[in-house]
PDB file of N, CA and C in Angstrom:
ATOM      1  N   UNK A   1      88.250   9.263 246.112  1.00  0.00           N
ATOM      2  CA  UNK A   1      87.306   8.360 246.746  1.00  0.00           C
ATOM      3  C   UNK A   1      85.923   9.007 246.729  1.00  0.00           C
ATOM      4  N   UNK A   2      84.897   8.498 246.439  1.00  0.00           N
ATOM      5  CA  UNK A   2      83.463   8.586 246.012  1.00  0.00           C
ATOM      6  C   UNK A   2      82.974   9.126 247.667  1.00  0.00           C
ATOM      7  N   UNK A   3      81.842   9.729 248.058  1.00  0.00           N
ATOM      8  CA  UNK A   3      81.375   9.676 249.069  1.00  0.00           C
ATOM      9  C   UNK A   3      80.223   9.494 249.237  1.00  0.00           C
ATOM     10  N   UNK A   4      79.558   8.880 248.224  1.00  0.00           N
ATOM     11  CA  UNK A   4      78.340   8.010 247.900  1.00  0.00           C
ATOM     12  C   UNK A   4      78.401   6.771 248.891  1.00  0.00           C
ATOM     13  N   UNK A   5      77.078   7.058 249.468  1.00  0.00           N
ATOM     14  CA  UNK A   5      76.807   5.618 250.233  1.00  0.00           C
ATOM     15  C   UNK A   5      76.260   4.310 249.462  1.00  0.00           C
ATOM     16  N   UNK A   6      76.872   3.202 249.742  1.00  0.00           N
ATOM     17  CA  UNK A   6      76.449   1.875 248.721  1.00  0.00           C
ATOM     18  C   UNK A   6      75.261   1.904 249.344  1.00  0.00           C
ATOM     19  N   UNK A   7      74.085   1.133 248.419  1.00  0.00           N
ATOM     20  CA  UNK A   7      72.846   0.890 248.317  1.00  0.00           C
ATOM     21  C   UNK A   7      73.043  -0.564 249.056  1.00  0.00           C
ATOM     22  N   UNK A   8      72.468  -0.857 249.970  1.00  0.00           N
ATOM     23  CA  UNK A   8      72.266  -2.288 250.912  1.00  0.00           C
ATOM     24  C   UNK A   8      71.163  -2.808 250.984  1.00  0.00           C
ATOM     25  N   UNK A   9      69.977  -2.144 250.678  1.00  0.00           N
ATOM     26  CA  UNK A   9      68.611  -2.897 251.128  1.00  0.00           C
ATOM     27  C   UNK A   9      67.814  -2.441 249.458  1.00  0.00           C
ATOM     28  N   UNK A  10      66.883  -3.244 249.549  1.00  0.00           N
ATOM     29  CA  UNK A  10      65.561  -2.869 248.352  1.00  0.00           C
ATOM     30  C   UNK A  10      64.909  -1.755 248.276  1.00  0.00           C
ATOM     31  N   UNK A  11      64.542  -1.173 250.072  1.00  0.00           N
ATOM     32  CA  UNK A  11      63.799   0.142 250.386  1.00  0.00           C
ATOM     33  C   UNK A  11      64.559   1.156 250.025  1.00  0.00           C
ATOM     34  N   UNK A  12      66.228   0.797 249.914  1.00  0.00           N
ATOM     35  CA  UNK A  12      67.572   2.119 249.860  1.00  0.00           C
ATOM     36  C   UNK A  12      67.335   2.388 248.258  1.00  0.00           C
ATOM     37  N   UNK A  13      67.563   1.061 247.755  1.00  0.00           N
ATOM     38  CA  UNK A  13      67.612   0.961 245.813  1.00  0.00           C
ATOM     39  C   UNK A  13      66.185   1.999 245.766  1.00  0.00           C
ATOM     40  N   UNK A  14      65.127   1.419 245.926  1.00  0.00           N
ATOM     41  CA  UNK A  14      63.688   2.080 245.465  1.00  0.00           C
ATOM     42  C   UNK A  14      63.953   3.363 245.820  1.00  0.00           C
ATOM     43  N   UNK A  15      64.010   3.556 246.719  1.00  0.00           N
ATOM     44  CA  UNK A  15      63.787   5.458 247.452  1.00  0.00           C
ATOM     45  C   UNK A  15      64.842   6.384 246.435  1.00  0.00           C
ATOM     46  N   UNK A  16      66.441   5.866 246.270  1.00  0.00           N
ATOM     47  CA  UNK A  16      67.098   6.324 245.758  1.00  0.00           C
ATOM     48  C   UNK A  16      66.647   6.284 243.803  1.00  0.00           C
ATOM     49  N   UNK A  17      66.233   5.488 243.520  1.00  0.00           N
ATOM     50  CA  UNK A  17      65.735   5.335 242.157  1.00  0.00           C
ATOM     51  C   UNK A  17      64.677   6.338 242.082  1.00  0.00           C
ATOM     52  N   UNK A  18      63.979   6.937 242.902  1.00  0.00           N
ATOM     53  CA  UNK A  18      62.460   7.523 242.572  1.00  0.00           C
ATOM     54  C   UNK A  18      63.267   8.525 243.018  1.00  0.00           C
ATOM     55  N   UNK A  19      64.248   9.066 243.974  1.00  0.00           N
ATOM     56  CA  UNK A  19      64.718  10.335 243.925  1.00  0.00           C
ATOM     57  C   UNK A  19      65.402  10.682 242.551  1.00  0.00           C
ATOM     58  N   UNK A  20      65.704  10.017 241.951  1.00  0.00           N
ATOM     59  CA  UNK A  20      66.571  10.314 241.104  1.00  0.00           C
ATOM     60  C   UNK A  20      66.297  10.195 239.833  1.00  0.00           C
ATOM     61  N   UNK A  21      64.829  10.012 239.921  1.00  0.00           N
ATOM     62  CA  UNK A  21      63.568  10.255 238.393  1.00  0.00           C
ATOM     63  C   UNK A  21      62.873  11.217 238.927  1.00  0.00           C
ATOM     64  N   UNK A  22      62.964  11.728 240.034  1.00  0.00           N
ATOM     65  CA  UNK A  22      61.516  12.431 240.123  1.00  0.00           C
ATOM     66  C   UNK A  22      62.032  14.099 239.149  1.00  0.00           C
ATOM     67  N   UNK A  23      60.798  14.542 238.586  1.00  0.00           N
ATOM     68  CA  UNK A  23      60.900  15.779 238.331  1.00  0.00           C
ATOM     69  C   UNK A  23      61.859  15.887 236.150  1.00  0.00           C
ATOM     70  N   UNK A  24      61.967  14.341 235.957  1.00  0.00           N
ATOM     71  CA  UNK A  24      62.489  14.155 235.000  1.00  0.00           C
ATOM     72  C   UNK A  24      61.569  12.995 233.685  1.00  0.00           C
ATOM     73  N   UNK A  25      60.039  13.734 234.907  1.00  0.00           N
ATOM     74  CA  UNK A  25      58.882  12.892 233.870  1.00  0.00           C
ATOM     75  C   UNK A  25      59.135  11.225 233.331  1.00  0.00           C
ATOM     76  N   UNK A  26      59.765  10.417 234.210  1.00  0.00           N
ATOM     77  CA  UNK A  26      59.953   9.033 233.798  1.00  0.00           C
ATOM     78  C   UNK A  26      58.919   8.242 234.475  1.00  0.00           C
ATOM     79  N   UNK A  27      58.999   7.265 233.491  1.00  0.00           N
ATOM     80  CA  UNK A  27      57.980   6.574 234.085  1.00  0.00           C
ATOM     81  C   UNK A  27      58.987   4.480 234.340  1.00  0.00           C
ATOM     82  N   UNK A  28      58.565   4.201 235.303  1.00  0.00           N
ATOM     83  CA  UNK A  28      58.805   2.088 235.193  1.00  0.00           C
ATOM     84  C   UNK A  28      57.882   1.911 234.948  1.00  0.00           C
ATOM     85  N   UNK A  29      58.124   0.410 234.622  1.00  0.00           N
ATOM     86  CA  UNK A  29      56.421  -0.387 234.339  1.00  0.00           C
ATOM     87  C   UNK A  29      57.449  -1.843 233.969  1.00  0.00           C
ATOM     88  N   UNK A  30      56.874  -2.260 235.343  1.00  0.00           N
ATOM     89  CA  UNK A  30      56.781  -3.666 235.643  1.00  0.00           C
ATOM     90  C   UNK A  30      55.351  -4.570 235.243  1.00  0.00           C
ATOM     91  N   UNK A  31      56.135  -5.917 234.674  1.00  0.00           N
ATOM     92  CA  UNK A  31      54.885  -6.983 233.934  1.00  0.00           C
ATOM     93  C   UNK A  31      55.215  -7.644 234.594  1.00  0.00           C
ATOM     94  N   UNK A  32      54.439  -7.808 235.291  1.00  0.00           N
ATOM     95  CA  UNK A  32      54.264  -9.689 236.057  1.00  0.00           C
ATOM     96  C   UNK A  32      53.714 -10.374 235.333  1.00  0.00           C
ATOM     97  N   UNK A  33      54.008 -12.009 234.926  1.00  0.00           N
ATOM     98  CA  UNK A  33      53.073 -12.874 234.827  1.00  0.00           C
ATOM     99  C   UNK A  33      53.245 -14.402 235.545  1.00  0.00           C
ATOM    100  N   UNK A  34      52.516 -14.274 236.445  1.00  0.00           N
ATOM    101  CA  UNK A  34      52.407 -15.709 237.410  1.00  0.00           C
ATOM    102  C   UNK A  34      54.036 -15.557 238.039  1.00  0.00           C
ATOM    103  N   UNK A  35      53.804 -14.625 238.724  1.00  0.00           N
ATOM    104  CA  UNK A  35      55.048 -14.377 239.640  1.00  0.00           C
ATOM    105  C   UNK A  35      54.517 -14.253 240.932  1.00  0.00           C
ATOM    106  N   UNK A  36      55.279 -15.274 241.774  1.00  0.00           N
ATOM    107  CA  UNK A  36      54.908 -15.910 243.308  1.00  0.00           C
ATOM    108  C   UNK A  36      55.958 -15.412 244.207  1.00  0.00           C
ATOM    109  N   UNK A  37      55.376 -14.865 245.486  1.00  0.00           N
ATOM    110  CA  UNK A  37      56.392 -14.548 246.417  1.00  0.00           C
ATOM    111  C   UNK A  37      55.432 -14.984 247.797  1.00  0.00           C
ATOM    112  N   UNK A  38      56.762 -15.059 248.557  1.00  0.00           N
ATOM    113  CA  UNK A  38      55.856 -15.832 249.279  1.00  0.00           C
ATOM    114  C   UNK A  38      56.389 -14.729 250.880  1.00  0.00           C
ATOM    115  N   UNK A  39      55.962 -14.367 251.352  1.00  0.00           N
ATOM    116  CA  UNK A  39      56.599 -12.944 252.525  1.00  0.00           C
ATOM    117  C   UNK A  39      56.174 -13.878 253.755  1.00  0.00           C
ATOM    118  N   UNK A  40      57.368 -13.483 254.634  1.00  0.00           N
ATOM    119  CA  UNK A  40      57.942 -13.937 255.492  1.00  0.00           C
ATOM    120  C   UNK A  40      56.410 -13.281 256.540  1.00  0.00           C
ATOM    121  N   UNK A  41      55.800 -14.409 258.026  1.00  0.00           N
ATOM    122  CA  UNK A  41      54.605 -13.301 258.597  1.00  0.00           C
ATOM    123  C   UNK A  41      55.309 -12.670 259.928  1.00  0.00           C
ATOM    124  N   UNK A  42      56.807 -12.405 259.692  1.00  0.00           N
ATOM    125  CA  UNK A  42      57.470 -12.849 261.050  1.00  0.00           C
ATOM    126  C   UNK A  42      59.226 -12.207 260.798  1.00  0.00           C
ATOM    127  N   UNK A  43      59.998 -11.414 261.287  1.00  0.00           N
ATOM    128  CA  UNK A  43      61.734 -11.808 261.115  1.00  0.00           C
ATOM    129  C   UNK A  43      62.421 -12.416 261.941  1.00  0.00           C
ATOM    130  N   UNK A  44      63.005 -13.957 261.584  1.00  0.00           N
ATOM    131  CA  UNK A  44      63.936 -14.464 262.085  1.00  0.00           C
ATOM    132  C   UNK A  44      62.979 -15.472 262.962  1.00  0.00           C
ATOM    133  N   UNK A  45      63.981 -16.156 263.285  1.00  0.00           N
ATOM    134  CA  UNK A  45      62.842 -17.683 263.835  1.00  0.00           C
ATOM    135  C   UNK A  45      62.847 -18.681 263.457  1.00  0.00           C
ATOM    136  N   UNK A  46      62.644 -20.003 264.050  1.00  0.00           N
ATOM    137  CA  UNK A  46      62.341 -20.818 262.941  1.00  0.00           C
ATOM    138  C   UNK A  46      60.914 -21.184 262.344  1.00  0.00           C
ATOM    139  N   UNK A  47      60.253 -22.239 261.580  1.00  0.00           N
ATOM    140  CA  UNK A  47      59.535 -22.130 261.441  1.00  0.00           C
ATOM    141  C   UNK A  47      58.258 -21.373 261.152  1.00  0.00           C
ATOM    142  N   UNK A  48      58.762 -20.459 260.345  1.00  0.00           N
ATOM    143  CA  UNK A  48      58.112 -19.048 259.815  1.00  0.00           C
ATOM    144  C   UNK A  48      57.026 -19.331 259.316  1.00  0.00           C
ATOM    145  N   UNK A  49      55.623 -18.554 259.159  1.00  0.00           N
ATOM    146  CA  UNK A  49      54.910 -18.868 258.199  1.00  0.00           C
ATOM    147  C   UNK A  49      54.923 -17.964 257.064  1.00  0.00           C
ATOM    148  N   UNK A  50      54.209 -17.896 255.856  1.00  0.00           N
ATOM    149  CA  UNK A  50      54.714 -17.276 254.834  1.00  0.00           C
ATOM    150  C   UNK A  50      52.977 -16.849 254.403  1.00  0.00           C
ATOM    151  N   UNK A  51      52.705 -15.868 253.931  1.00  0.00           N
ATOM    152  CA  UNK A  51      51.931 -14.956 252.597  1.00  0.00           C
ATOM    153  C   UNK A  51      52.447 -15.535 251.757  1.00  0.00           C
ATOM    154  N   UNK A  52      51.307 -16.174 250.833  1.00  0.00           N
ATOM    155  CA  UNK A  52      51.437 -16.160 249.573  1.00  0.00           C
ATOM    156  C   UNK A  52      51.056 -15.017 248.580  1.00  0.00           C
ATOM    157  N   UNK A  53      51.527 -14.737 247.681  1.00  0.00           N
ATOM    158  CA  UNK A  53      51.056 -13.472 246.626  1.00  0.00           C
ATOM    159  C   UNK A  53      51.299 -13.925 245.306  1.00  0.00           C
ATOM    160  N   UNK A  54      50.301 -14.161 244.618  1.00  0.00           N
ATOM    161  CA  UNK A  54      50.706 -14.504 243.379  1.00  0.00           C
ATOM    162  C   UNK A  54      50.131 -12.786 242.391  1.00  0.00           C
ATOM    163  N   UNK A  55      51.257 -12.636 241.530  1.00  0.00           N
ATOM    164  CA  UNK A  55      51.056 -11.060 240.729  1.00  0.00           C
ATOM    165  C   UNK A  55      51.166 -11.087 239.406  1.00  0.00           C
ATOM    166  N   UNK A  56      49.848 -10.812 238.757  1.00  0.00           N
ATOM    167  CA  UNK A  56      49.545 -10.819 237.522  1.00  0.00           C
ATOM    168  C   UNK A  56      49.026  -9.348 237.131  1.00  0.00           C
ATOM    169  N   UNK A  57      49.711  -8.952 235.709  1.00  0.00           N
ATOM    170  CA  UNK A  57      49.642  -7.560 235.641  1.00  0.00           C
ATOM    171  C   UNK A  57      50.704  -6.684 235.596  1.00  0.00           C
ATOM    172  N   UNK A  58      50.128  -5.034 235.661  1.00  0.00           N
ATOM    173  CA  UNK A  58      51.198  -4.369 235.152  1.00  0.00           C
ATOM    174  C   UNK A  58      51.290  -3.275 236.559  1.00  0.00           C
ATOM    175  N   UNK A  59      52.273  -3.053 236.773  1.00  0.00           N
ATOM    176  CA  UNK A  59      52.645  -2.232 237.878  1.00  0.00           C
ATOM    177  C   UNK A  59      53.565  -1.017 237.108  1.00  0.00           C
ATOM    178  N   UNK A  60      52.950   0.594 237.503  1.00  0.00           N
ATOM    179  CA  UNK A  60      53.589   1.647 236.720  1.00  0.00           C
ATOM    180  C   UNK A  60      54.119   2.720 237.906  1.00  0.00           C
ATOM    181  N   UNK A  61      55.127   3.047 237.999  1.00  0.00           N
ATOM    182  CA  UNK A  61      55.545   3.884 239.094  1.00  0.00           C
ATOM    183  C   UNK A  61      56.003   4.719 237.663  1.00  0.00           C
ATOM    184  N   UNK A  62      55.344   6.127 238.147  1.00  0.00           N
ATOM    185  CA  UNK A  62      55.210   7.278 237.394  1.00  0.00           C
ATOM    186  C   UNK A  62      55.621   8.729 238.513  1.00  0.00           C
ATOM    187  N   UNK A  63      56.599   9.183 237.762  1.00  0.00           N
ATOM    188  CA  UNK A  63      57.299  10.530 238.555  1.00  0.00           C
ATOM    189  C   UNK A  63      56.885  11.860 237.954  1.00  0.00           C
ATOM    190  N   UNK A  64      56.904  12.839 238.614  1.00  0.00           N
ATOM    191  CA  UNK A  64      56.776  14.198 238.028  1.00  0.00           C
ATOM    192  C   UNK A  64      57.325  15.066 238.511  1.00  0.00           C
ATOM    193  N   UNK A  65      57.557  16.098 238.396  1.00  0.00           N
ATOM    194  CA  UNK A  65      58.140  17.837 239.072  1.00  0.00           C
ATOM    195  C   UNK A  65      56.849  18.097 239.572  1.00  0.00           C
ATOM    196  N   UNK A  66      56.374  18.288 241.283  1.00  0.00           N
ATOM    197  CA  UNK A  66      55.317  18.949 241.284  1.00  0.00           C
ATOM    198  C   UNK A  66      54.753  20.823 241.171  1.00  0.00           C
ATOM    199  N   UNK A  67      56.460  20.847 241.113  1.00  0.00           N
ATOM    200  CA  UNK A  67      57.002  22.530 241.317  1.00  0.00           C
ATOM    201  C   UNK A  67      56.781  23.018 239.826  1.00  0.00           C
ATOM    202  N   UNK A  68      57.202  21.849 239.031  1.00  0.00           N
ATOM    203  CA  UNK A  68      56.884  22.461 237.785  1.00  0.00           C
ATOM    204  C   UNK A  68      55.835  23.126 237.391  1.00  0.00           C
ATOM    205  N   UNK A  69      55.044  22.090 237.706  1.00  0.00           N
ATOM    206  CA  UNK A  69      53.185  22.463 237.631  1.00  0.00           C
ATOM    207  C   UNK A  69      52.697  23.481 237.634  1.00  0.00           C
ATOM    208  N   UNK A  70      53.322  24.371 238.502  1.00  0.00           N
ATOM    209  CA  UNK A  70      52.630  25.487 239.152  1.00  0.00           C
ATOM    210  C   UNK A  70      53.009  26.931 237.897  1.00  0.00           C
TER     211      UNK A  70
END
């Protein structure tokens, strides 16, 4: 049996993804084009209002060894 904890949230996936590039010089790179989200201004409730975000462009999450450096 594994003793790895399952990944449950977006913040768990991300944090664990950038631990696990860092120091191995990788880079993501996300392309948006006319991609809409709309964020909640509030959790739980009814009648929520929402942020709009519309995202055009390139988004680069870039890792490094900073220990290496030195």
């Amino acid at each position: 049996m594994s003793d790895e904890k399952a990944t449950s949230t977006w913040p768990e996936l991300a944090i664990g993804l950038y631990d696990s590039l860092t120091g191995r010089n990788a880079e993501i790179t996300y392309d948006f084009e006319n991609m809409e989200v709309f964020v909640p201004a509030k959790t739980g409730g009814e009648n929520v209002d929402f942020a709009h975000w519309k995202l055009n462009g390139v988004l680069k999450i870039r890792t490094r060894d900073v220990a290496g450096d030195k």
